[in-house]
C-alpha atoms as a PDB file:
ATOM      1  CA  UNK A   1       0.000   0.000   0.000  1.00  0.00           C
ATOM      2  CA  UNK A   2       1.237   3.392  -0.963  1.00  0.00           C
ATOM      3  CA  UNK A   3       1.979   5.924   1.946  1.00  0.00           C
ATOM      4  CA  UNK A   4      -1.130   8.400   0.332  1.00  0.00           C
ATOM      5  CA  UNK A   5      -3.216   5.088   0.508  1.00  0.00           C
ATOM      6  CA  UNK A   6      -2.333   4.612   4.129  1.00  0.00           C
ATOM      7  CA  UNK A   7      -3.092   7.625   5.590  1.00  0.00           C
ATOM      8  CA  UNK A   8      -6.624   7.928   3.757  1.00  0.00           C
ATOM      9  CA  UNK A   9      -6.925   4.269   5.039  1.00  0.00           C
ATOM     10  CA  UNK A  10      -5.740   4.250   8.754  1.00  0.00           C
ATOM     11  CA  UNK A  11      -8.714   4.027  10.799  1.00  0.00           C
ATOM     12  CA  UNK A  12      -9.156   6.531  12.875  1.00  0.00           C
ATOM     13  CA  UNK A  13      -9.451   4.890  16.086  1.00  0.00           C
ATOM     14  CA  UNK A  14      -5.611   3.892  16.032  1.00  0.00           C
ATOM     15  CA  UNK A  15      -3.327   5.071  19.095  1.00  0.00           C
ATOM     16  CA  UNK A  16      -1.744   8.227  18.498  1.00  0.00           C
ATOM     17  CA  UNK A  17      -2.895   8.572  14.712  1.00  0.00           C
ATOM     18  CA  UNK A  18      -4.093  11.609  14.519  1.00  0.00           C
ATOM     19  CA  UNK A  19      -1.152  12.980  16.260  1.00  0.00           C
ATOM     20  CA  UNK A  20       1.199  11.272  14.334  1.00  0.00           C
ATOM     21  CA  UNK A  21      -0.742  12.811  10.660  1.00  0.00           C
ATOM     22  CA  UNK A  22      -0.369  16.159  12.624  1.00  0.00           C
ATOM     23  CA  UNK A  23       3.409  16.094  13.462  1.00  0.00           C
ATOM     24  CA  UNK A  24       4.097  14.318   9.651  1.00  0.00           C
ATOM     25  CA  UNK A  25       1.896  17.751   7.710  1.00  0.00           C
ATOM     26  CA  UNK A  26       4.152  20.254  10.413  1.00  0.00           C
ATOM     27  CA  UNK A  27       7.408  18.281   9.558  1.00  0.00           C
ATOM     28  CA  UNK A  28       6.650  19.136   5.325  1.00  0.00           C
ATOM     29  CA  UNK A  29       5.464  22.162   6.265  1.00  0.00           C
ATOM     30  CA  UNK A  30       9.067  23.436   8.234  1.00  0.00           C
ATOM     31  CA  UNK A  31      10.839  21.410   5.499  1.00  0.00           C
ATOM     32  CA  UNK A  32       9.319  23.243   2.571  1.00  0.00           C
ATOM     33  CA  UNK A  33       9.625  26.626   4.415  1.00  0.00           C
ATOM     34  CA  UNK A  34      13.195  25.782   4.855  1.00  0.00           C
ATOM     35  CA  UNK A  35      13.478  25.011   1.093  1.00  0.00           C
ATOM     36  CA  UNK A  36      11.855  28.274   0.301  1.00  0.00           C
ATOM     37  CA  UNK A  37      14.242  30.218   2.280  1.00  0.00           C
ATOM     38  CA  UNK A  38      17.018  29.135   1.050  1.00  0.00           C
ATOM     39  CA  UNK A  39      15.382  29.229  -2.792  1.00  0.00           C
ATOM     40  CA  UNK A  40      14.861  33.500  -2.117  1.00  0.00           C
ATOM     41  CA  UNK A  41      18.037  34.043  -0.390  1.00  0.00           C
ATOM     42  CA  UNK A  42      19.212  34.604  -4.395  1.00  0.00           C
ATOM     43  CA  UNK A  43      16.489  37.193  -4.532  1.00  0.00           C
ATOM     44  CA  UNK A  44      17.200  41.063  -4.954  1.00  0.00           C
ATOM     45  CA  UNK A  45      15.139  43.861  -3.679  1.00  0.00           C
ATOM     46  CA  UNK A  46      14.866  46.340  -6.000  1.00  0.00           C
ATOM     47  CA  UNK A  47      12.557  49.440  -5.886  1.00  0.00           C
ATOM     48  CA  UNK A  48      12.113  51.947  -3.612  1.00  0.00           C
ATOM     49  CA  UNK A  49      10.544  49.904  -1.053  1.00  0.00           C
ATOM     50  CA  UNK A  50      13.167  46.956  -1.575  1.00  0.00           C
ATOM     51  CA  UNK A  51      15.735  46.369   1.110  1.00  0.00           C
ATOM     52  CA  UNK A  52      15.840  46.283   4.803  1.00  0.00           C
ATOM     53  CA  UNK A  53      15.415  44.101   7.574  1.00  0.00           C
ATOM     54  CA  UNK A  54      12.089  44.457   7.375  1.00  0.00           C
ATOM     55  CA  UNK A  55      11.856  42.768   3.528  1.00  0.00           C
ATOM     56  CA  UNK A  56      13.965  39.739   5.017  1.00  0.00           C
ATOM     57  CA  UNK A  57      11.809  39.556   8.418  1.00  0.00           C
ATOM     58  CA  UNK A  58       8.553  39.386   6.035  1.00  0.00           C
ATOM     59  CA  UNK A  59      10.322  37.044   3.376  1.00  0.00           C
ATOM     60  CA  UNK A  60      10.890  34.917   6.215  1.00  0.00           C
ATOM     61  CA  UNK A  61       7.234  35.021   7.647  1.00  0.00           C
ATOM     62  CA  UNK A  62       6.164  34.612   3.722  1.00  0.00           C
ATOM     63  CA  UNK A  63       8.105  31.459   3.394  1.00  0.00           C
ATOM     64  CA  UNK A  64       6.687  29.900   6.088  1.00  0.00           C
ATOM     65  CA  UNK A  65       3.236  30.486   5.388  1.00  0.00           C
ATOM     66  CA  UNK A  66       4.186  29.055   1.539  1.00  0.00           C
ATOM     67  CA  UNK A  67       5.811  26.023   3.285  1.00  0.00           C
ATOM     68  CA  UNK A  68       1.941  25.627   4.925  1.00  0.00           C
ATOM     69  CA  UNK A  69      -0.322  26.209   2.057  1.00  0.00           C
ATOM     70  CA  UNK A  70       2.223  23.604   0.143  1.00  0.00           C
ATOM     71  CA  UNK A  71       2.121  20.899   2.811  1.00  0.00           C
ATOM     72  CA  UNK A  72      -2.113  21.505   3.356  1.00  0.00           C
ATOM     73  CA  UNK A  73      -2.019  20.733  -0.458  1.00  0.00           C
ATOM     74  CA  UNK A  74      -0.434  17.572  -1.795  1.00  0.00           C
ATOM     75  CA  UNK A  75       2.668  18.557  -0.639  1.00  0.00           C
ATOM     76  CA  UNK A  76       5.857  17.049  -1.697  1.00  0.00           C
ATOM     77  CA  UNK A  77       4.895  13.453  -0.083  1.00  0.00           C
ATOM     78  CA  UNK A  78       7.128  13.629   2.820  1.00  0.00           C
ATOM     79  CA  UNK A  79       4.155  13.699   5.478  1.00  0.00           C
ATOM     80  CA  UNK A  80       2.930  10.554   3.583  1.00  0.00           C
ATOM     81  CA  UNK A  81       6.487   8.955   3.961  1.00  0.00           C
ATOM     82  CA  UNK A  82       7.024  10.186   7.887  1.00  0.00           C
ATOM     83  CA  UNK A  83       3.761   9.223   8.654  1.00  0.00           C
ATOM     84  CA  UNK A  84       4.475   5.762   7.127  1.00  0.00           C
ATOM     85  CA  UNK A  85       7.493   5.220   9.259  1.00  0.00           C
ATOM     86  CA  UNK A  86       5.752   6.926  12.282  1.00  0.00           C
ATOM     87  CA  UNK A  87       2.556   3.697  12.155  1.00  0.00           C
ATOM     88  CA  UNK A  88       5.490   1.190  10.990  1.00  0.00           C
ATOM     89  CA  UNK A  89       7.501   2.003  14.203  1.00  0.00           C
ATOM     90  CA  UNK A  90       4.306   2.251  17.088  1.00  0.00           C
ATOM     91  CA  UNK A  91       3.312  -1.245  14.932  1.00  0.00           C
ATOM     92  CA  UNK A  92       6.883  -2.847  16.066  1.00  0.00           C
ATOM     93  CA  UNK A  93       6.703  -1.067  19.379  1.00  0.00           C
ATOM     94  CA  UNK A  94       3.513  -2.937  20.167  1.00  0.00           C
ATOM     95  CA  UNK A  95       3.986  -5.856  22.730  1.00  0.00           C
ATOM     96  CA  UNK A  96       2.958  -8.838  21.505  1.00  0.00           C
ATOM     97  CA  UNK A  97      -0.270 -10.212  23.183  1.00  0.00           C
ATOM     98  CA  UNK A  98       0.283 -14.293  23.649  1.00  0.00           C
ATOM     99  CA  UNK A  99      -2.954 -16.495  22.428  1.00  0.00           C
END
């Protein structure tokens, strides 16, 4: 099963998996905002409002918010992957019940 497939799957009554879809959509969410950054760091401000701190304080805050909308969306698939390993991990963590 696909990691997409598994999170539309999961049922929701599993330990911890709404948490875990939560902390998986922040992760892509920092991690795309971090990619942005760095992608308008090349970026000149020209004009007579370009420049400052101020310009590189709202880039920042702009970036963010991009990183966000991209993750809400379909994102790059790196929630999907987290959240894979995330339910693969509290699966092996699981003590076994004896029958």
């Amino acid at each position: 099963m696909s990691a997409p497939a598994a999170i539309a799957s999961a049922p929701a009554t599993l330990p911890g998996y709404d948490k875990a879809r939560e902390v998986s959509k922040q992760f892509e969410a920092f991690f795309i905002g971090q990619l942005m950054e760095t992608m308008s760091q090349g970026l000149k401000s020209d004009g007579p409002m370009g420049g400052g701190e101020a310009e590189k304080t709202w880039r920042s805050m702009q970036n963010e918010e991009y990183g966000k909308i991209v993750a809400r969306g379909r994102g790059f698939g790196i929630a999907d992957a987290i959240y894979s390993q995330i339910m693969r991990l509290q699966e092996a963590a699981k003590p076994e019940v004896a029958q």
